[in-house]
Structures are given as structure tokens and as C-alpha cells.
C-alpha atoms as a PDB file:
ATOM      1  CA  UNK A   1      -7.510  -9.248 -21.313  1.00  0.00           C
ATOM      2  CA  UNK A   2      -6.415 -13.001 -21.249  1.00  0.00           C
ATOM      3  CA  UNK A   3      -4.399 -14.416 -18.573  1.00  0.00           C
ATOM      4  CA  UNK A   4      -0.896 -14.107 -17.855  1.00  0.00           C
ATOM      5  CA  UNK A   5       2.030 -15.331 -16.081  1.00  0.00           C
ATOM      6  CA  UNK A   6       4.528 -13.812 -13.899  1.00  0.00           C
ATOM      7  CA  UNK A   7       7.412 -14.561 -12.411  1.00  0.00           C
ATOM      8  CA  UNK A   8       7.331 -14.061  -8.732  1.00  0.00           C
ATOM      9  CA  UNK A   9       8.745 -15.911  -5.519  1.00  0.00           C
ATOM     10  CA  UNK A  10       8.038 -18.768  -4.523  1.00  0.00           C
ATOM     11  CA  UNK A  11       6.205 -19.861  -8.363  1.00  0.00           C
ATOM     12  CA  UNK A  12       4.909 -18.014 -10.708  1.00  0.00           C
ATOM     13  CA  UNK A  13       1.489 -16.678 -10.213  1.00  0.00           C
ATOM     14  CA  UNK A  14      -1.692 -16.684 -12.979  1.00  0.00           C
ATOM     15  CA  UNK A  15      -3.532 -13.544 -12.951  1.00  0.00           C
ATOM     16  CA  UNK A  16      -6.660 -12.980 -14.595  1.00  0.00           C
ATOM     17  CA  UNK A  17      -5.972  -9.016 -15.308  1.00  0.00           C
ATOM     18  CA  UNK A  18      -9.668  -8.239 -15.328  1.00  0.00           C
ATOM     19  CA  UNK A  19     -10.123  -9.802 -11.596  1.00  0.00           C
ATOM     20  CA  UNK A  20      -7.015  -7.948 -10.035  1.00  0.00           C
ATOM     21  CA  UNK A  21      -6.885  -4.590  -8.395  1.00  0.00           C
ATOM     22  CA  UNK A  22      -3.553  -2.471  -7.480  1.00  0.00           C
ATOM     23  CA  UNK A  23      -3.688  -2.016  -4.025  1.00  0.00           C
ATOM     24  CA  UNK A  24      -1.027   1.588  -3.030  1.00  0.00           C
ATOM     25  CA  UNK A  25      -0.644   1.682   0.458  1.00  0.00           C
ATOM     26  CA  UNK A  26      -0.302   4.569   2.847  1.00  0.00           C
ATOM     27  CA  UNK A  27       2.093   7.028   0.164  1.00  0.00           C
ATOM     28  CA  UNK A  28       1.400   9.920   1.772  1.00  0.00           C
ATOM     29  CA  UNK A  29       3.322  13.628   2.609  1.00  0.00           C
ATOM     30  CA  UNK A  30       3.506  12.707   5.840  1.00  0.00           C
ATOM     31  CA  UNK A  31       5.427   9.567   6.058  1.00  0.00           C
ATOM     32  CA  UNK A  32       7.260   9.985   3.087  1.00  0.00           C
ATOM     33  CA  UNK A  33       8.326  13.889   3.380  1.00  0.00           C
ATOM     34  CA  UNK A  34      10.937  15.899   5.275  1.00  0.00           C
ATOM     35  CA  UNK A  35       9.108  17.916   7.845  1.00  0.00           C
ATOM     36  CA  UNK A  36       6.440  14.801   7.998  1.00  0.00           C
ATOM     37  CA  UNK A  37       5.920  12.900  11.001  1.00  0.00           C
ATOM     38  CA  UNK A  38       8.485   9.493   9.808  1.00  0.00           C
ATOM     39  CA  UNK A  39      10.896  12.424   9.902  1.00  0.00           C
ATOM     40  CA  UNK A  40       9.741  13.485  12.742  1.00  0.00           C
ATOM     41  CA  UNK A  41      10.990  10.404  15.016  1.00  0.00           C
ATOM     42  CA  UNK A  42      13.870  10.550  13.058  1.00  0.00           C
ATOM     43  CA  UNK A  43      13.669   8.222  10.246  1.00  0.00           C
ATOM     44  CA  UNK A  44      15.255   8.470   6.923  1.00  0.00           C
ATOM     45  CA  UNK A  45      12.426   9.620   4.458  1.00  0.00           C
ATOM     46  CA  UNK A  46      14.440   9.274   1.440  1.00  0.00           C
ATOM     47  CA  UNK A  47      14.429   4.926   2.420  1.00  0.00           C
ATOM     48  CA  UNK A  48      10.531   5.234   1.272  1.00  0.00           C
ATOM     49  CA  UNK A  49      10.858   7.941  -1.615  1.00  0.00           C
ATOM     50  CA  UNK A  50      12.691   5.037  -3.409  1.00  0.00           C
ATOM     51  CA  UNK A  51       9.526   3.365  -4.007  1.00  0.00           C
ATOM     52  CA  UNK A  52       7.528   6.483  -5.380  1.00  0.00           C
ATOM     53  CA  UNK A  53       9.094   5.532  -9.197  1.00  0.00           C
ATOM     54  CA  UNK A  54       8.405   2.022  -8.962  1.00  0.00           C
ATOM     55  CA  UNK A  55       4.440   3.031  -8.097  1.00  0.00           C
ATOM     56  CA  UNK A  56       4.182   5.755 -10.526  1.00  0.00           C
ATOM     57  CA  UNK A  57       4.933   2.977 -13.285  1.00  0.00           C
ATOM     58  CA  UNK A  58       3.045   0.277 -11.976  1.00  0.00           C
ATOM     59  CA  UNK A  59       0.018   2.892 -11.183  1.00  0.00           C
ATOM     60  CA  UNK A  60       0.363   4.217 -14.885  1.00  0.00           C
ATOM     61  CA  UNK A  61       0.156   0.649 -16.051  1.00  0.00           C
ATOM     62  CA  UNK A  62      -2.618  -0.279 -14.401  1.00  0.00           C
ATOM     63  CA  UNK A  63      -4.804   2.789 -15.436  1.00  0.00           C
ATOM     64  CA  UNK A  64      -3.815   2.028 -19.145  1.00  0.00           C
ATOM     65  CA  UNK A  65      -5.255  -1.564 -18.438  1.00  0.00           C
ATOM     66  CA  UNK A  66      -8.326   0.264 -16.570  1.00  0.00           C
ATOM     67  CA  UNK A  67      -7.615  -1.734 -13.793  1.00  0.00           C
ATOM     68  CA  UNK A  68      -9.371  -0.781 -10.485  1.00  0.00           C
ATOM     69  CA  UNK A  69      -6.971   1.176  -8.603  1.00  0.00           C
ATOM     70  CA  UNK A  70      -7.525   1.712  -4.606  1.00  0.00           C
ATOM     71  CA  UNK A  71      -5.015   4.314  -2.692  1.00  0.00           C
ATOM     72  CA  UNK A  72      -5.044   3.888   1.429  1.00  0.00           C
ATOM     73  CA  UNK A  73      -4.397   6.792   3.750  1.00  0.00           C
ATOM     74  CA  UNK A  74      -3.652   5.830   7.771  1.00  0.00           C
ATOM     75  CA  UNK A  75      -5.140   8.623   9.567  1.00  0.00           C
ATOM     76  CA  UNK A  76      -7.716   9.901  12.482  1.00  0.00           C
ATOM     77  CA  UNK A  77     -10.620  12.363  13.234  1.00  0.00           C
ATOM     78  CA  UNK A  78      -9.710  14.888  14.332  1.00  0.00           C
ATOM     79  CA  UNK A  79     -11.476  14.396  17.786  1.00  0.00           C
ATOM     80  CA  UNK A  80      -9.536  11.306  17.428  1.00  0.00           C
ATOM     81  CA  UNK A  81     -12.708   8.998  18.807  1.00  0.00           C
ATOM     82  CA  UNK A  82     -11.424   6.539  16.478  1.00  0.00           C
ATOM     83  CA  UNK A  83      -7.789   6.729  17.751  1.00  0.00           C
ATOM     84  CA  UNK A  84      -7.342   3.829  20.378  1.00  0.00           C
ATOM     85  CA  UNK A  85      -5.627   5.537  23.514  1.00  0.00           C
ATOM     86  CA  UNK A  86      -2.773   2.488  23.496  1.00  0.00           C
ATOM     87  CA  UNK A  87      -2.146   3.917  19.914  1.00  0.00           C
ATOM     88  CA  UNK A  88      -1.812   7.694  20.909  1.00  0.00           C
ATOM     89  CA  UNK A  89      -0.269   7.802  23.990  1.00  0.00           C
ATOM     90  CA  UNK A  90       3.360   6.615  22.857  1.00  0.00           C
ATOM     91  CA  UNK A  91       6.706   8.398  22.775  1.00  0.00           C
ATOM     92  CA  UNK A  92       7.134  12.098  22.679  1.00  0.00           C
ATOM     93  CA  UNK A  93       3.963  13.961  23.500  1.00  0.00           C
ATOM     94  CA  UNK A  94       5.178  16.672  21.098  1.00  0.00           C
ATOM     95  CA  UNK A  95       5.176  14.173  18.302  1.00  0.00           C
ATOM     96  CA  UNK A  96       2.099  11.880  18.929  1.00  0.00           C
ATOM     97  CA  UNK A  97      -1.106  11.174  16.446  1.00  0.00           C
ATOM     98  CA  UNK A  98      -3.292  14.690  16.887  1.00  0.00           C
ATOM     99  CA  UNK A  99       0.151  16.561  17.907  1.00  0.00           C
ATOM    100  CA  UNK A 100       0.709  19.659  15.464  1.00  0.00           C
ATOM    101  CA  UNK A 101       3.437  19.090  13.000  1.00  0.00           C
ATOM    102  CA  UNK A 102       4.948  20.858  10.138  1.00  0.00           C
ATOM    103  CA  UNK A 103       2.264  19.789   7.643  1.00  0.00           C
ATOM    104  CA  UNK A 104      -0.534  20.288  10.138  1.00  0.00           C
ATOM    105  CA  UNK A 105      -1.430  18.137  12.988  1.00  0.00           C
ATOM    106  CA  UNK A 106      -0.337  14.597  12.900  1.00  0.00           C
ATOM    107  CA  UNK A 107      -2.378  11.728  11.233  1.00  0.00           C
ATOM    108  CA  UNK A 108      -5.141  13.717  11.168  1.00  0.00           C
ATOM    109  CA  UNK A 109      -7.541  13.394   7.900  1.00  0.00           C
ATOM    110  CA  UNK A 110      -7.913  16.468   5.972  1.00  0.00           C
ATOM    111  CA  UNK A 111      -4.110  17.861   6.834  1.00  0.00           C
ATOM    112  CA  UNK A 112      -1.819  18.193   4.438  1.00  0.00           C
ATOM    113  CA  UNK A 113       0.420  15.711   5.656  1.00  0.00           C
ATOM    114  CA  UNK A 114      -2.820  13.055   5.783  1.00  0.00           C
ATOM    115  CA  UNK A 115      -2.742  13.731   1.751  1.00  0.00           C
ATOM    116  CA  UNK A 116      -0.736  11.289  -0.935  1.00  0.00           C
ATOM    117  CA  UNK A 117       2.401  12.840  -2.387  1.00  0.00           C
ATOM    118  CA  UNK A 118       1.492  14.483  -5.621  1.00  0.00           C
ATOM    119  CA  UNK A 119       3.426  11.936  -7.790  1.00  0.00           C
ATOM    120  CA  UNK A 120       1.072   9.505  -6.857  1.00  0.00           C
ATOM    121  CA  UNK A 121      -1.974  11.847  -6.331  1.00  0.00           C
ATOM    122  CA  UNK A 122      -5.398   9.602  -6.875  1.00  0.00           C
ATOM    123  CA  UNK A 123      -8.026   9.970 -10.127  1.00  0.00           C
ATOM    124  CA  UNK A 124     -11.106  11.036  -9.070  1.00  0.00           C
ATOM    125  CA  UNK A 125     -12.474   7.692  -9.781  1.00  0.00           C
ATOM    126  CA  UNK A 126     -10.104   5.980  -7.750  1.00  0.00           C
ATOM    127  CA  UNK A 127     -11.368   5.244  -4.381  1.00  0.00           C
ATOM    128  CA  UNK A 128      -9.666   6.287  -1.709  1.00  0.00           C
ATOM    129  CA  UNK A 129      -9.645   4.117   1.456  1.00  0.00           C
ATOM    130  CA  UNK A 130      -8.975   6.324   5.057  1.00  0.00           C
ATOM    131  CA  UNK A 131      -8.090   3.692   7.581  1.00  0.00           C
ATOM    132  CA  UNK A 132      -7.554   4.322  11.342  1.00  0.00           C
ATOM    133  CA  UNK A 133      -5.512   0.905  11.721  1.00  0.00           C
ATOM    134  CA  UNK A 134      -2.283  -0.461   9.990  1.00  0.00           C
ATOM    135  CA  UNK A 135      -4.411  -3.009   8.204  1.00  0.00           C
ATOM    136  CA  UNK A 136      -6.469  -1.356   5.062  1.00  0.00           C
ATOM    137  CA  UNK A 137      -9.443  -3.701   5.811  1.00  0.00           C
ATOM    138  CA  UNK A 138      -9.511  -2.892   9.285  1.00  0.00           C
ATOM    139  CA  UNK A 139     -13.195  -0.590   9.733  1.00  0.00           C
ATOM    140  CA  UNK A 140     -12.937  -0.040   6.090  1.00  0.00           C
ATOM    141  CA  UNK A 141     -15.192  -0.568   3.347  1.00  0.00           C
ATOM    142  CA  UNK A 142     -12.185  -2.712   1.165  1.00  0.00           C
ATOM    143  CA  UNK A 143     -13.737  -5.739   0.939  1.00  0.00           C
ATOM    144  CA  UNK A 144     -17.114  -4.633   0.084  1.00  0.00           C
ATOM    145  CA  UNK A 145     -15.681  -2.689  -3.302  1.00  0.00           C
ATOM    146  CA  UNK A 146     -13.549  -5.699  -3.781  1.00  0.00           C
ATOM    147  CA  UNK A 147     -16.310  -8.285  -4.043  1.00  0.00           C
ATOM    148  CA  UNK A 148     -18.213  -5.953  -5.630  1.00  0.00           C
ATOM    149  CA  UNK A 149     -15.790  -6.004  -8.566  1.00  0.00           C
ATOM    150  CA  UNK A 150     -14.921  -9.366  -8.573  1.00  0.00           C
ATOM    151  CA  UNK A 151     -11.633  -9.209  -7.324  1.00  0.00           C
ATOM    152  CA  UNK A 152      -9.661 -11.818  -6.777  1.00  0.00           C
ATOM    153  CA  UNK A 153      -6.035 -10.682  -6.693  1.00  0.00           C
ATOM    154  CA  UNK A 154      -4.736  -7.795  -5.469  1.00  0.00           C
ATOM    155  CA  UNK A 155      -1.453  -5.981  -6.716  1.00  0.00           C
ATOM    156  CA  UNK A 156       0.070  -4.611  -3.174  1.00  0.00           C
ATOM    157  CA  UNK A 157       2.465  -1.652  -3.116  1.00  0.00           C
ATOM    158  CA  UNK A 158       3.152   0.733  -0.816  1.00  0.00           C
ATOM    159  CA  UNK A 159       4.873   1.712   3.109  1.00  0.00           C
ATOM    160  CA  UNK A 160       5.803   0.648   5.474  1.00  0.00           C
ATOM    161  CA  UNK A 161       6.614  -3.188   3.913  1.00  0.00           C
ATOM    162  CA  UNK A 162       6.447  -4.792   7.728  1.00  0.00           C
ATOM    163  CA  UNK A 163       3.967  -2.753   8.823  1.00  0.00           C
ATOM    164  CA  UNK A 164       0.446  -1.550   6.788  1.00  0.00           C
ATOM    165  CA  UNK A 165       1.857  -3.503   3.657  1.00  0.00           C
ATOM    166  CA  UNK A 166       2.255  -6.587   5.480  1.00  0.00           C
ATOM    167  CA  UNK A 167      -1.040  -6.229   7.771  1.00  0.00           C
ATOM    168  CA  UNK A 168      -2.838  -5.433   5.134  1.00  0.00           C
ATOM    169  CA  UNK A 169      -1.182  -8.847   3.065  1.00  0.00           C
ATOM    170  CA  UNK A 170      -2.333 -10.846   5.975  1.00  0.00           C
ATOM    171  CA  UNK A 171      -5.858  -9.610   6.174  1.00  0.00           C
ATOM    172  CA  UNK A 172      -6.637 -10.284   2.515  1.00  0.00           C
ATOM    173  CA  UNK A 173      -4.885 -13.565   2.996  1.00  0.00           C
ATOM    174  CA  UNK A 174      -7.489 -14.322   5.721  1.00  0.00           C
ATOM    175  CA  UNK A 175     -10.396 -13.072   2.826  1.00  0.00           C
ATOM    176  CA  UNK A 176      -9.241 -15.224   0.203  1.00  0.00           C
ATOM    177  CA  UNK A 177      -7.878 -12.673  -1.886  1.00  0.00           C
ATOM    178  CA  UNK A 178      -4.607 -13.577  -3.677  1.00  0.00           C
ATOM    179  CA  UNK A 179      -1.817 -10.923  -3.144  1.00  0.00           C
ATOM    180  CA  UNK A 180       1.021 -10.299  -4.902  1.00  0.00           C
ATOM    181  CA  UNK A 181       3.448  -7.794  -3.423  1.00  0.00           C
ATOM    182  CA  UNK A 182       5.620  -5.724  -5.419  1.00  0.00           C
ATOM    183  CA  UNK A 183       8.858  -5.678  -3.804  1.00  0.00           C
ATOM    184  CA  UNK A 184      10.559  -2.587  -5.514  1.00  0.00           C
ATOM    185  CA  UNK A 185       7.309  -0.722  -4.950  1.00  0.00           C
ATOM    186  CA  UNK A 186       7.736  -1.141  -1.435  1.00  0.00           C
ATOM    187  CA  UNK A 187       9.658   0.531   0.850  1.00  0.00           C
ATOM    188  CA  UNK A 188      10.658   0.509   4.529  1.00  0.00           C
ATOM    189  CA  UNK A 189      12.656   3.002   7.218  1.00  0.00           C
ATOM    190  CA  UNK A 190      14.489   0.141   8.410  1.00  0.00           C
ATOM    191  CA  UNK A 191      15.960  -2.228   5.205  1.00  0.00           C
ATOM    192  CA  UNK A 192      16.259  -4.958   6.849  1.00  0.00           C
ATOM    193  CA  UNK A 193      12.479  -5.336   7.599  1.00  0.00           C
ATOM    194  CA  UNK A 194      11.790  -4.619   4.196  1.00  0.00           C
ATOM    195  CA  UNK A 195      14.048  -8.007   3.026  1.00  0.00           C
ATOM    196  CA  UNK A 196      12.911  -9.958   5.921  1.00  0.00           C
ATOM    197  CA  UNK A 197       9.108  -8.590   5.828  1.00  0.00           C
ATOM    198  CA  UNK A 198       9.027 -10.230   1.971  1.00  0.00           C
ATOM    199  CA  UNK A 199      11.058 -13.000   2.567  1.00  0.00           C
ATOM    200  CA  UNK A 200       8.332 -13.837   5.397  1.00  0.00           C
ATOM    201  CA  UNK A 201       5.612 -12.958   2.665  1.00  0.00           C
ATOM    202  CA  UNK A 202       6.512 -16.099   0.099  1.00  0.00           C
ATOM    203  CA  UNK A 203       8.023 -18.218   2.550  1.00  0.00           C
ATOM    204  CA  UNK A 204       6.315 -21.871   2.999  1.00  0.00           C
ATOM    205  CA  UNK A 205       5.246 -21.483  -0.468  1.00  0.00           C
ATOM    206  CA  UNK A 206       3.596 -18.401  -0.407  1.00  0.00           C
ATOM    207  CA  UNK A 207       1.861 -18.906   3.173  1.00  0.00           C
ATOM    208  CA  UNK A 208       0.484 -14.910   2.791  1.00  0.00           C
ATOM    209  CA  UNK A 209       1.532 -14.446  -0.933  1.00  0.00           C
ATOM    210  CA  UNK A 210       3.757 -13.695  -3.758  1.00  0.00           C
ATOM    211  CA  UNK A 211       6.262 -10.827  -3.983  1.00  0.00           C
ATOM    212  CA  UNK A 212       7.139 -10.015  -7.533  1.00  0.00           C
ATOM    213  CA  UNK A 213       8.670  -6.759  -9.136  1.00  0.00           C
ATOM    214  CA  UNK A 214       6.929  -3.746 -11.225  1.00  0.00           C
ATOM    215  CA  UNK A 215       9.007  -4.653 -14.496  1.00  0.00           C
ATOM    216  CA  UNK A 216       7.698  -8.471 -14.339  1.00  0.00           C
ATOM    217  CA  UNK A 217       4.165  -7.363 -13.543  1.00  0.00           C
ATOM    218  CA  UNK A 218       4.249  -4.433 -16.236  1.00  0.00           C
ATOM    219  CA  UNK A 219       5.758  -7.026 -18.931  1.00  0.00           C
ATOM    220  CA  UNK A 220       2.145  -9.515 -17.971  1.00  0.00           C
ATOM    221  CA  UNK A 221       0.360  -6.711 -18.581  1.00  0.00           C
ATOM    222  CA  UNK A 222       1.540  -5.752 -22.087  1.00  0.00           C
ATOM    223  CA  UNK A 223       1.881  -9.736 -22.726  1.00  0.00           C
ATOM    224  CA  UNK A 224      -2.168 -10.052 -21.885  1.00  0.00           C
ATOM    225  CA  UNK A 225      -2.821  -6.899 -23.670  1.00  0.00           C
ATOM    226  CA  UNK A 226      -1.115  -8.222 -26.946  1.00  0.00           C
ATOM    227  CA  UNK A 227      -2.613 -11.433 -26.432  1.00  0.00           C
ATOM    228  CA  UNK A 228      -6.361  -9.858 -26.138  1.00  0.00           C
END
């Protein structure tokens, strides 16, 4: 596919289709699902369901371009050796990483509540990055498959937008990687980070990114396509 153009905040961006990858961050049963552990400390889960739509289309548009698509999952061991102690010892002991929840015990990989939500459930060739940190670089293998592709923009969607969206943003900033986040394919428990955390994003002219929408993205896609 040829390049393309699309409108995003603060200027439009260039992509070269064949050099990007969609990046979904962190979609899984247990932040996203009553009974999950968001729920759990008493969030709203339905805040972050809004974005499951927007990354089902973006997601099916990228795997009709054959794009390389990477899913992230935050979770532990379960010995939790990788689990800093700063990061499990906070709040309510009945409700900390390694605690047992409704969907099995909390953060842990290979629970149920570890796993993606079905509507965005991976290929089997999609990689699938587990990630004890907010950031999906962070004692991961990311970059490594990223360079190894040729990657050189990354399509970011996902939860929490302030948190593991934005950490992640800033670490691929750091790497050279250009990211364009996809607001409406992003989601938050708390709204007001979500505006703020993308305002913050493609303020200073872009100083971590862009921040764009699934319809704009999905419209360069068929534009290149046609254009190929």
C-alpha cells in the first residue's frame, strides 16, 4: 500500500501502511468486566466497554490490510517474583495483585480475568505481549518484533488512556517510534483523564504523538488500498 494522510491533532500525520503496527492495549476481562478487578475498587466498567466497538473496527481493518497486530496483557506470575512489593502491597488486602477474585486471582497470567475480552480475542498469529509494568515495552520483547518488522508507527488503542496507553506512548516516543493514538478507541474510568491524558499527548505539537479517531484512520486505509 502507498502512503496516506490522516487527519489527526496537532497536523496531519503520513503513514506508510506497510511500516505501521496496531498496538491494543491491556483489553482484558478483568479490567473491563463486572466481577473484574476495575470493578472491584469500584470503578465504572461500562466507561472502558465504550471503546471495545471502536477496536473491533480498527482491529478488523487492520487484519484486512495484514497489518501486524500486537495485543498487551498487564499481569504477574503467579509467585509474583516479578511483582514489585511497592506495586502489591496497596489498598485493600482482599483486592490486591495475587488476591483471589471473581475471575480467578488477580492479575495473575493464565486466569481468566488475565485473558482479552472475547470481542477482541487475538489470531493466533498475533503476538501477544504479557507485561508486568504499565508500559508495554517495559521487560518485554516489543521492540525487538517491532524492529524486526520495520516498524515505524504504531496505531495505539486501548485502557487505561492515562495510564498503560499513555506509558506505553511515552516509551515508544523515547524509541523513535511514531504513535498515533486513537482517541475513541481509548477509554478511561475517570473521563476527565481520558480528555486531559490526549490533550497532553498532541500538545507542543505532538511532543509524544498524534491522537486521531478509528473512522479517519479506517478511511487512510481504504484511501491507500484504492490507491495501491
Amino acid at each position: 500500500m502507498s502512503r496516506s494522510e490522516i487527519p489527526a491533532q496537532p497536523f496531519p500525520l503520513s503513514v506508510d501502511f506497510a511500516r505501521t503496527a496496531l498496538v491494543i492495549i491491556d483489553m482484558q476481562r478483568d479490567f473491563l468486566e463486572p466481577g473484574g478487578f476495575g470493578a472491584a475498587l469500584g470503578n465504572d466498567v461500562s466507561l472502558l466497554v465504550a471503546a471495545v466497538a471502536p477496536c473491533q473496527a480498527i482491529l478488523a481493518g487492520a487484519r484486512e490490510a495484514r497489518m501486524l497486530v500486537i495485543h498487551t496483557r498487564e499481569g504477574h506470575r503467579p509467585d509474583l517474583s516479578d511483582a514489585p512489593p511497592a506495586k502489591v502491597l496497596r489498598g485493600d488486602p482482599k483486592k490486591r495483585i495475587g488476591a483471589a477474585g471473581p475471575m480467578g486471582r488477580i492479575l495473575i497470567r493464565g486466569e481468566a480475568g488475565h485473558d482479552i475480552v472475547p470481542a477482541l480475542a487475538p489470531l493466533a498469529e498475533e503476538p501477544v505481549i504479557d507485561k508486568p509494568g504499565k508500559g508495554a515495552f517495559y521487560q518485554t520483547d516489543l521492540d525487538l518484533m517491532l524492529r524486526n518488522r520495520g516498524i515505524e508507527t504504531l496505531l495505539v488503542t486501548g485502557v487505561t488512556t492515562e495510564v498503560c496507553v499513555h506509558t506505553t506512548v511515552r516509551e515508544a516516543n523515547d524509541r523513535g517510534y511514531r504513535c498515533l493514538v486513537l482517541g475513541d478507541a481509548c477509554a478511561s474510568y475517570f473521563p476527565e483523564f481520558h480528555e486531559v491524558g490526549l490533550r497532553m499527548i498532541a500538545a507542543q505539537g505532538g511532543i509524544f504523538g498524534w491522537v486521531s479517531t478509528t473512522g479517519e484512520v479506517l478511511a487512510a486505509l481504504s484511501a491507500a488500498r484504492r490507491a495501491a
